[in-house]
Protein backbone atom coordinates (compact mmCIF):
# COMPACT_ATOMS: atom_id res chain seq x y z
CA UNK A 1 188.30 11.57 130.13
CA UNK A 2 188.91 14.47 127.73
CA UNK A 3 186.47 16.44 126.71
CA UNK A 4 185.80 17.26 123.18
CA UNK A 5 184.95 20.96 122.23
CA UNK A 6 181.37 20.94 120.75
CA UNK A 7 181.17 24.31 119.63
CA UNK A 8 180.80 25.27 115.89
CA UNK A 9 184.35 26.16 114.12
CA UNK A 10 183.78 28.38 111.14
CA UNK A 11 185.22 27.48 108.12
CA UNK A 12 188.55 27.99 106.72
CA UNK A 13 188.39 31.54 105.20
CA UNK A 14 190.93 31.95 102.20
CA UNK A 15 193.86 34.00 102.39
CA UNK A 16 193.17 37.94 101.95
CA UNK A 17 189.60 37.99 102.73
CA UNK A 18 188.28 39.82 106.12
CA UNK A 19 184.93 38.51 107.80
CA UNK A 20 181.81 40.66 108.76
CA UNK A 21 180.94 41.55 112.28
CA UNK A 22 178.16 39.75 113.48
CA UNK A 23 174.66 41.99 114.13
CA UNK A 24 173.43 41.87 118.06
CA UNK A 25 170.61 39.46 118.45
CA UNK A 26 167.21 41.22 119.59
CA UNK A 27 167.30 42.37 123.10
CA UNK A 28 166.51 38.91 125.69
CA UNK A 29 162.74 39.05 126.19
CA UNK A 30 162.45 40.48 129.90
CA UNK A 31 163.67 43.66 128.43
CA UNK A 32 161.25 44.19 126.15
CA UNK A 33 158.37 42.99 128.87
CA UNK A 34 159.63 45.67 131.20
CA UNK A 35 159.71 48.29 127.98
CA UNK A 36 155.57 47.77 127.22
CA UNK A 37 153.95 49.38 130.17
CA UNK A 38 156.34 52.18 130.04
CA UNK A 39 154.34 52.45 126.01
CA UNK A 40 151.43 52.31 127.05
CA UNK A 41 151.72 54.78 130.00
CA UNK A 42 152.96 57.13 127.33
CA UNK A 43 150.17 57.03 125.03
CA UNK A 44 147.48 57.10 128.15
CA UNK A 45 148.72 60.02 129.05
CA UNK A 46 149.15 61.60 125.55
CA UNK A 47 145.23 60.47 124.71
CA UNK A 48 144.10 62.16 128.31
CA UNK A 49 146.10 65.28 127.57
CA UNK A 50 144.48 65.73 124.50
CA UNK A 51 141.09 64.68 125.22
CA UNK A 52 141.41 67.55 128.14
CA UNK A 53 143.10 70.51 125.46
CA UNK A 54 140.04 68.89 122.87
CA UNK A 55 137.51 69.83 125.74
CA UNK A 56 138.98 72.80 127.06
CA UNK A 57 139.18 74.50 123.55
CA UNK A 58 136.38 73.00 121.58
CA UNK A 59 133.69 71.65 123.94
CA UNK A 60 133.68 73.92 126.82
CA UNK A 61 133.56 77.34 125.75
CA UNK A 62 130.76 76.58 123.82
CA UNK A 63 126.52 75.64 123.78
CA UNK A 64 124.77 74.70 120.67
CA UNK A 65 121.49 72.66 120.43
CA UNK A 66 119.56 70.63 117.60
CA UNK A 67 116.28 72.45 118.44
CA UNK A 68 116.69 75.08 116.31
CA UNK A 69 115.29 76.51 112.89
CA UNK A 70 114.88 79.78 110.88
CA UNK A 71 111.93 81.88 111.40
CA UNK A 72 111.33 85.35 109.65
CA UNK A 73 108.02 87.57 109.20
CA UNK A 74 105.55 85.69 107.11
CA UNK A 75 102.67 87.76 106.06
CA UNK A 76 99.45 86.23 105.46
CA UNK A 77 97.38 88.40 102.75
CA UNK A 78 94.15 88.90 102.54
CA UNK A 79 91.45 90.61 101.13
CA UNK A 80 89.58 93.46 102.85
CA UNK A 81 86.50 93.21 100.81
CA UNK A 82 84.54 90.94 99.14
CA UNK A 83 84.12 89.62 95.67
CA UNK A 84 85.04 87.86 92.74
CA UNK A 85 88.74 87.59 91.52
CA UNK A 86 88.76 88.93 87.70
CA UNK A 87 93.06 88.65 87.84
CA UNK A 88 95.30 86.51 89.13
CA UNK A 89 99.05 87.93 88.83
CA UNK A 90 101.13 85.84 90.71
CA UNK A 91 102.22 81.80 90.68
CA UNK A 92 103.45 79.51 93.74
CA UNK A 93 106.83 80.24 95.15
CA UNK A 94 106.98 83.85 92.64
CA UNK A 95 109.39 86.35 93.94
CA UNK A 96 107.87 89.67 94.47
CA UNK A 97 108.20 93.33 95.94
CA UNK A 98 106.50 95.47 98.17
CA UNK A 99 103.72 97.37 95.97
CA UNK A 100 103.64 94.76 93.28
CA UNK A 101 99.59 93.93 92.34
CA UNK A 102 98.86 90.40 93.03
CA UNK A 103 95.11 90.07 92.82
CA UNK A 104 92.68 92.15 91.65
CA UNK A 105 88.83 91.80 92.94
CA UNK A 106 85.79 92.91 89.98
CA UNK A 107 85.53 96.66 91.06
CA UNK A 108 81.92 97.31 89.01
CA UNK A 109 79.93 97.07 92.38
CA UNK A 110 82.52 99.48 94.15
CA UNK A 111 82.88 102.10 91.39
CA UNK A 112 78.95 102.16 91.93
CA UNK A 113 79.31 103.06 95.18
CA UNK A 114 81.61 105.80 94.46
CA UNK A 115 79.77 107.48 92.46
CA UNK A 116 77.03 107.56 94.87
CA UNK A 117 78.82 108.78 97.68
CA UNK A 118 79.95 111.57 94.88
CA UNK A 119 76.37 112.68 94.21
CA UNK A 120 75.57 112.36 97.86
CA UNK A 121 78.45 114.95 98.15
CA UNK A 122 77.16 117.27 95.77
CA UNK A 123 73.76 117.38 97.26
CA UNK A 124 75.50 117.70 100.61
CA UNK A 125 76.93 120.88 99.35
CA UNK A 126 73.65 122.18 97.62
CA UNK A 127 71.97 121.68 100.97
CA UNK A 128 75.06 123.92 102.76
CA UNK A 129 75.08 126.89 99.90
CA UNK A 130 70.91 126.68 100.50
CA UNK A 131 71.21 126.65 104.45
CA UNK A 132 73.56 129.43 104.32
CA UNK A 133 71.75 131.68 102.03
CA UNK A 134 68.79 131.02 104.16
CA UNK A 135 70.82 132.81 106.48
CA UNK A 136 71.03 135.87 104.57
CA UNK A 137 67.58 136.31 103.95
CA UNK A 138 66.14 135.82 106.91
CA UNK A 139 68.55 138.34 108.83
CA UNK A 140 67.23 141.05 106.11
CA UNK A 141 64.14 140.34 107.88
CA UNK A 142 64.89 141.19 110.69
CA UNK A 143 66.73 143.86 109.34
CA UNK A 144 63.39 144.91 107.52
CA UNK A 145 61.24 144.24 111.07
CA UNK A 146 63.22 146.27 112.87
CA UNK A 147 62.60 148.98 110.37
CA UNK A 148 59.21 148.19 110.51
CA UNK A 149 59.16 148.75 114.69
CA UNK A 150 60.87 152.20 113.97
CA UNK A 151 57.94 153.24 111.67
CA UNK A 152 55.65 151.85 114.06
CA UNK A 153 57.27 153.83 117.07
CA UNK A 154 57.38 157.11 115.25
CA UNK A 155 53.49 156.41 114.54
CA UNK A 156 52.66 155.71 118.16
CA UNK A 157 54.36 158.72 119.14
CA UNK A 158 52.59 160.86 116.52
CA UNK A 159 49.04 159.69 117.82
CA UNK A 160 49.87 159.74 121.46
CA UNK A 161 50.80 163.32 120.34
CA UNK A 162 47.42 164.08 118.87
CA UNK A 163 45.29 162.17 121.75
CA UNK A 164 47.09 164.60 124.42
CA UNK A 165 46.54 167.81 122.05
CA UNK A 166 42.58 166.88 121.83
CA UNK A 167 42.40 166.18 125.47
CA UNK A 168 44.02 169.15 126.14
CA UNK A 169 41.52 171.57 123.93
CA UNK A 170 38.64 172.94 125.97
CA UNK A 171 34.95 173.53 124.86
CA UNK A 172 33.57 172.84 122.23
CA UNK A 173 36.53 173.34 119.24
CA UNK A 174 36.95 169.64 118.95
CA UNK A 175 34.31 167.45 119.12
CA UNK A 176 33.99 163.60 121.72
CA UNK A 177 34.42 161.63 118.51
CA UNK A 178 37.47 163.14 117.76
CA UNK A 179 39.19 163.03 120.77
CA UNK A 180 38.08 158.93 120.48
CA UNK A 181 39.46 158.39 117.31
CA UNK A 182 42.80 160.13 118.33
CA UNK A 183 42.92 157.28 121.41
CA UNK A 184 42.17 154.93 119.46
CA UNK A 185 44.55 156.19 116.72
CA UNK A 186 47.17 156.09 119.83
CA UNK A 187 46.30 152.99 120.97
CA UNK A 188 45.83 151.32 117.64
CA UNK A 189 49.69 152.36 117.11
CA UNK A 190 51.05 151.09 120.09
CA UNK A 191 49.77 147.99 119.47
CA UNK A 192 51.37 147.84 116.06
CA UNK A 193 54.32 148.70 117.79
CA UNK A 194 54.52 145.75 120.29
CA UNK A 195 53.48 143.58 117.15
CA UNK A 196 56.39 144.85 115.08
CA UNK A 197 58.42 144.07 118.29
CA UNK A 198 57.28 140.45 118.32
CA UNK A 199 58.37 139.73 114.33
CA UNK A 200 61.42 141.31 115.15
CA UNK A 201 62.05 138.51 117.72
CA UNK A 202 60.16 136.03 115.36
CA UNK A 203 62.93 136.70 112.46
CA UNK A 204 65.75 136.49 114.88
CA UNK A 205 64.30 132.86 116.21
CA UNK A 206 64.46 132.06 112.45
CA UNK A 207 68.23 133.56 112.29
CA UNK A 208 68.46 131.19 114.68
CA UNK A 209 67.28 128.50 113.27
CA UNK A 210 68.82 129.18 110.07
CA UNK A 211 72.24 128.85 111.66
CA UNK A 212 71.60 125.48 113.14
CA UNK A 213 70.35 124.47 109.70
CA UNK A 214 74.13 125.17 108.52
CA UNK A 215 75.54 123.96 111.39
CA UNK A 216 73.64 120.47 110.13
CA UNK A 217 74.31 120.93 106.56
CA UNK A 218 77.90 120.99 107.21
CA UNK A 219 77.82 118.29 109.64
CA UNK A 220 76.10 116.49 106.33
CA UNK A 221 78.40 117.67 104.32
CA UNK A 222 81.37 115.82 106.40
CA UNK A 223 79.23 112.57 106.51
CA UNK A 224 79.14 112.96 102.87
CA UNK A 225 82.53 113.30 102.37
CA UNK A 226 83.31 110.35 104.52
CA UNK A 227 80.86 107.97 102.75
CA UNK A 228 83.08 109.23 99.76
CA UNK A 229 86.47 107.98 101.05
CA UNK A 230 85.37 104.91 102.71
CA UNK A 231 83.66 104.32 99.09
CA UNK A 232 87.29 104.80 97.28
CA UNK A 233 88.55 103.29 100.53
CA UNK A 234 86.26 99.93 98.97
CA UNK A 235 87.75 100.26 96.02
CA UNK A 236 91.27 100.80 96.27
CA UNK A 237 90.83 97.66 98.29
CA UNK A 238 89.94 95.64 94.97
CA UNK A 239 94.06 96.02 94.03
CA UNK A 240 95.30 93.50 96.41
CA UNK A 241 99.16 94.47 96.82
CA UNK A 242 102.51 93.08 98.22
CA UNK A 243 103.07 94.65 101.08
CA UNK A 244 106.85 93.67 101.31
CA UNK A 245 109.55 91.66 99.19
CA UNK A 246 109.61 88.23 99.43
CA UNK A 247 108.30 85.03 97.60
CA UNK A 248 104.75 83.93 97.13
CA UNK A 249 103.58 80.80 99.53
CA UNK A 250 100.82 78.76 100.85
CA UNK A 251 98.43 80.08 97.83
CA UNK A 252 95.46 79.38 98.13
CA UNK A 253 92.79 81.36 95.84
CA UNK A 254 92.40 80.65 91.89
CA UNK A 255 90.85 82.64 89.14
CA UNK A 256 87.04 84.03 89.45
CA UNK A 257 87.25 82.36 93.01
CA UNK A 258 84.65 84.51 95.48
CA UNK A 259 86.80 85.96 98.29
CA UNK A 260 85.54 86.89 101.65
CA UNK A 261 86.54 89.54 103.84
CA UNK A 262 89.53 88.43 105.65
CA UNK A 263 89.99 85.08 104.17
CA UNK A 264 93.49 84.15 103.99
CA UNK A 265 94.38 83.53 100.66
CA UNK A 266 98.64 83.72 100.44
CA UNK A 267 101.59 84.03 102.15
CA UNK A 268 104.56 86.51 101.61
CA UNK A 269 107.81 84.92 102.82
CA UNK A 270 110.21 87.92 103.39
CA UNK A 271 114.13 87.81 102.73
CA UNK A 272 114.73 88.68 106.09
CA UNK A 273 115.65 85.35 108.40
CA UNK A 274 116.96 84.11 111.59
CA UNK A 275 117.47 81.49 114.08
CA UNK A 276 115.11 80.72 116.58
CA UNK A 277 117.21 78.07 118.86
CA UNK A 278 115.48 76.64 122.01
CA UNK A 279 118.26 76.12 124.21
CA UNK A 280 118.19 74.58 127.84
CA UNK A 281 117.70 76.44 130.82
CA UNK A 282 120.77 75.21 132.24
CA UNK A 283 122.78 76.17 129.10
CA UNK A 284 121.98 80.17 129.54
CA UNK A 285 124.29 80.26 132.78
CA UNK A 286 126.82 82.15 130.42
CA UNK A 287 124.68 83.03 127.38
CA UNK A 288 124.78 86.73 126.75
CA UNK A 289 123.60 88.98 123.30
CA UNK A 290 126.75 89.71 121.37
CA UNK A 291 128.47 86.32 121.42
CA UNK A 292 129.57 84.83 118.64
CA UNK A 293 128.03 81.87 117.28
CA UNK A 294 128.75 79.27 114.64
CA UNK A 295 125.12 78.31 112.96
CA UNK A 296 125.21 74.99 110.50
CA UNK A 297 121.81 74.19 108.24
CA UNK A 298 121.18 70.79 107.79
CA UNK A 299 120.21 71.49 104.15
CA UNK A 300 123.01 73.05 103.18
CA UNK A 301 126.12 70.60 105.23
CA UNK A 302 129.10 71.94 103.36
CA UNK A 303 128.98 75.36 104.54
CA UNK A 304 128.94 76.70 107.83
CA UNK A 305 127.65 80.48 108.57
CA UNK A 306 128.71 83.05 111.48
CA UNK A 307 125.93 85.12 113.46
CA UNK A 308 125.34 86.40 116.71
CA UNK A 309 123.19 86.11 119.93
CA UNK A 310 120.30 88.98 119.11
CA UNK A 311 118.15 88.21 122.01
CA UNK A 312 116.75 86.05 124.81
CA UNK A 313 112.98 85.92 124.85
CA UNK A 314 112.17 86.89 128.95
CA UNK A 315 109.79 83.49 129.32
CA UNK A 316 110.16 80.03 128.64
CA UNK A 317 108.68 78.61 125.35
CA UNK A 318 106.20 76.55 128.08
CA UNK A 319 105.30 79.68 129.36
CA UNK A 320 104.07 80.95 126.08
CA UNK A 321 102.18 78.12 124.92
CA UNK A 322 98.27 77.40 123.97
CA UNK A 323 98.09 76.26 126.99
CA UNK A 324 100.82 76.50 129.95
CA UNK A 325 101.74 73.90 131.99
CA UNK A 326 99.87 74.43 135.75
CA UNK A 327 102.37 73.18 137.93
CA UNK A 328 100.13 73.53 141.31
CA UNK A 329 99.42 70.31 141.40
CA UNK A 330 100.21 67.18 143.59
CA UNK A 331 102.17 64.79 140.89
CA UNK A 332 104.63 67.49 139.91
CA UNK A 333 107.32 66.35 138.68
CA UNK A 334 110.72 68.70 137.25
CA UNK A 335 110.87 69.29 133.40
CA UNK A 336 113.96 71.13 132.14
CA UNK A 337 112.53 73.95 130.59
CA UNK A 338 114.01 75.24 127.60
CA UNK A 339 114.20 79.40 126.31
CA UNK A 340 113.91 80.77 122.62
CA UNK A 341 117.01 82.72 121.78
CA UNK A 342 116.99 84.36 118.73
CA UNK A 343 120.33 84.41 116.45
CA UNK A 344 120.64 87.17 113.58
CA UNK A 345 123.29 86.31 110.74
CA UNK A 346 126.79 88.42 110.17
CA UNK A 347 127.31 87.66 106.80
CA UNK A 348 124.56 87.62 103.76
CA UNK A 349 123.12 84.45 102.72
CA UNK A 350 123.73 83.24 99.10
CA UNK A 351 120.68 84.04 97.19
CA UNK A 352 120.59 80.66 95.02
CA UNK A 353 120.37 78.69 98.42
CA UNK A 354 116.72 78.45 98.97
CA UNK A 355 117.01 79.35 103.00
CA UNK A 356 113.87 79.43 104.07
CA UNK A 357 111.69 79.60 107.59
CA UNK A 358 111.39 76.34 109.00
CA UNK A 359 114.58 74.42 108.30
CA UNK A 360 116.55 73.00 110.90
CA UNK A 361 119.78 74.30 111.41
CA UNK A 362 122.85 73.76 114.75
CA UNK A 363 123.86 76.70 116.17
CA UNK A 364 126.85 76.83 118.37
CA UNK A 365 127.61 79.33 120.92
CA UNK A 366 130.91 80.60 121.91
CA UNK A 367 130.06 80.81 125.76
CA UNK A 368 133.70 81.61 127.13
């Protein structure tokens, strides 16, 4: 038997009309089975070649920790003596500068003072002009005593003079009572003598004693004029000043409040900041001061700042503490420790963002 052709005939075309070349049908499945893995190979290796370039240029060359914040030099004011507040100058979170008054303390009991320690002065003074002229006068006494011994002298000779002449003079020309008057004339003046001797030394001992009475007038006198400048001291201390720029914090005393000595009573947060970050010990390996780092504040996500590795404090942050770990012990058991480094800034902080000590920031450390 014949058999009949089953394929398909296309149609009669008309007369003057050309046909289209069929398209090629998709490829037969096995090639596109064997074509998948090849894919897939191909993108495995792209995604491990540039997870390894990612890490090689963006992870490794760099630490950076989330125990981090910004610290600066807060001052805590307060007063150095005591008393009632009469003025209150400042509000909460005020900006201020170094010098600027910010409380003043009711100066009547100091000014009081002062002007004791003033006359206290004066008298000191008096006392020194007195001691001193003391001085003069009794050194014209001994001046005048030892005028006085001359005198004396120049009698004693005289009469020893006349007791030797009557002694000497034989007979009867000068009678026994004369001859005992001039040795008693003589001896009478050589007692004077040794008397006028003895106030000389008397007025010198007073000299003396006259000089050490300066010498503690004008010790006085400096203990009077120290009472006077601890007393302004006192008072000057009533004008409680900024003593640097910053803003006003943590505040504490009111109007006609009673302050004590020493009581804290405000804070003074400078404009000066930086980054304290607490890194690990096993992330200082290739830390050094210089590097660059990239520092990010939580508060302020939009904006990233650029800084620099200051310092590394020589001592853990354990090592520090209230009360450090004691590690001598039988149940020890390893704790990675970690190290403050502090981070200063390169560029100047915007002065409307309210950066402040205490805020968390992410610093980032160019290692490598």
């Amino acid at each position: 038997m014949t058999q009949e052709n089953t394929e398909p005939k296309e149609p009669d075309q008309p007369a003057g009309v050309h046909t289209q070349p069929t398209k090629p049908g998709p490829p037969p499945p096995s090639r596109r089975r064997r074509r998948l893995p090849i894919l897939i190979s191909a993108g495995a290796a792209i995604l491990v070649t540039g997870t390894i370039i990612y890490y090689l240029y963006f992870i490794a060359p760099y630490e950076d920790t989330d125990d981090a914040f910004i610290e600066g030099h807060v001052t805590f004011v307060s007063p150095r003596v005591s008393g009632q507040v009469i003025r209150l100058l400042v509000r909460d979170n005020q900006q201020v500068k170094e010098g600027d008054l910010l409380v003043e303390i009711d100066p009547s009991d100091f000014e009081a003072r002062v002007a004791q320690a003033r006359a206290n002065l004066a008298s000191a003074q008096s006392q020194l002009e007195q001691a001193k002229a003391q001085v003069v006068v009794d050194e014209a006494k001994v001046q005048q005593q030892k005028a006085i011994v001359t005198a004396d002298e120049a009698d004693a000779l005289r009469a020893e003079a006349d007791r030797k002449r009557y002694l000497d003079v034989q007979g009867l020309a000068v009678s026994q009572s004369q001859r005992d008057l001039a040795q008693a004339q003589a001896r009478s003046s050589g007692a004077n003598v040794e008397a006028a001797r003895q106030q000389v030394k008397a007025a010198e001992a007073q000299v003396s004693l006259s000089q050490a009475s300066v010498e503690t007038a004008a010790a006085g006198l400096k203990q009077a004029e120290a009472s006077l400048k601890l007393a302004e001291l006192d008072l000057s201390y009533t004008k409680i000043v900024a003593p640097q720029n910053g803003r006003v914090a943590r505040r504490t005393v009111e109007q006609g409040a009673y302050l004590q000595t020493g009581q804290s009573m405000l804070a003074i947060v400078p404009e000066e900041i930086w980054v304290v970050a607490n890194f690990k010990e096993t992330q200082l390996t290739h830390m050094r001061p210089g590097q660059p780092v990239q520092i990010h504040i939580d508060a302020y996500p939009k904006q990233d700042y650029k800084g620099k590795v200051d310092s590394l404090q020589p001592g853990t942050g354990a090592r520090f503490s209230l009360l450090p770990p004691e590690n001598a012990v039988g149940n020890y058991v390893k704790v990675v420790q970690r190290v403050p480094v502090k981070i200063v800034f390169d560029e100047s902080l915007d002065p409307q963002l309210d950066i402040a000590p205490g805020l968390s920031v992410e610093p980032k450390v160019r290692v490598k």
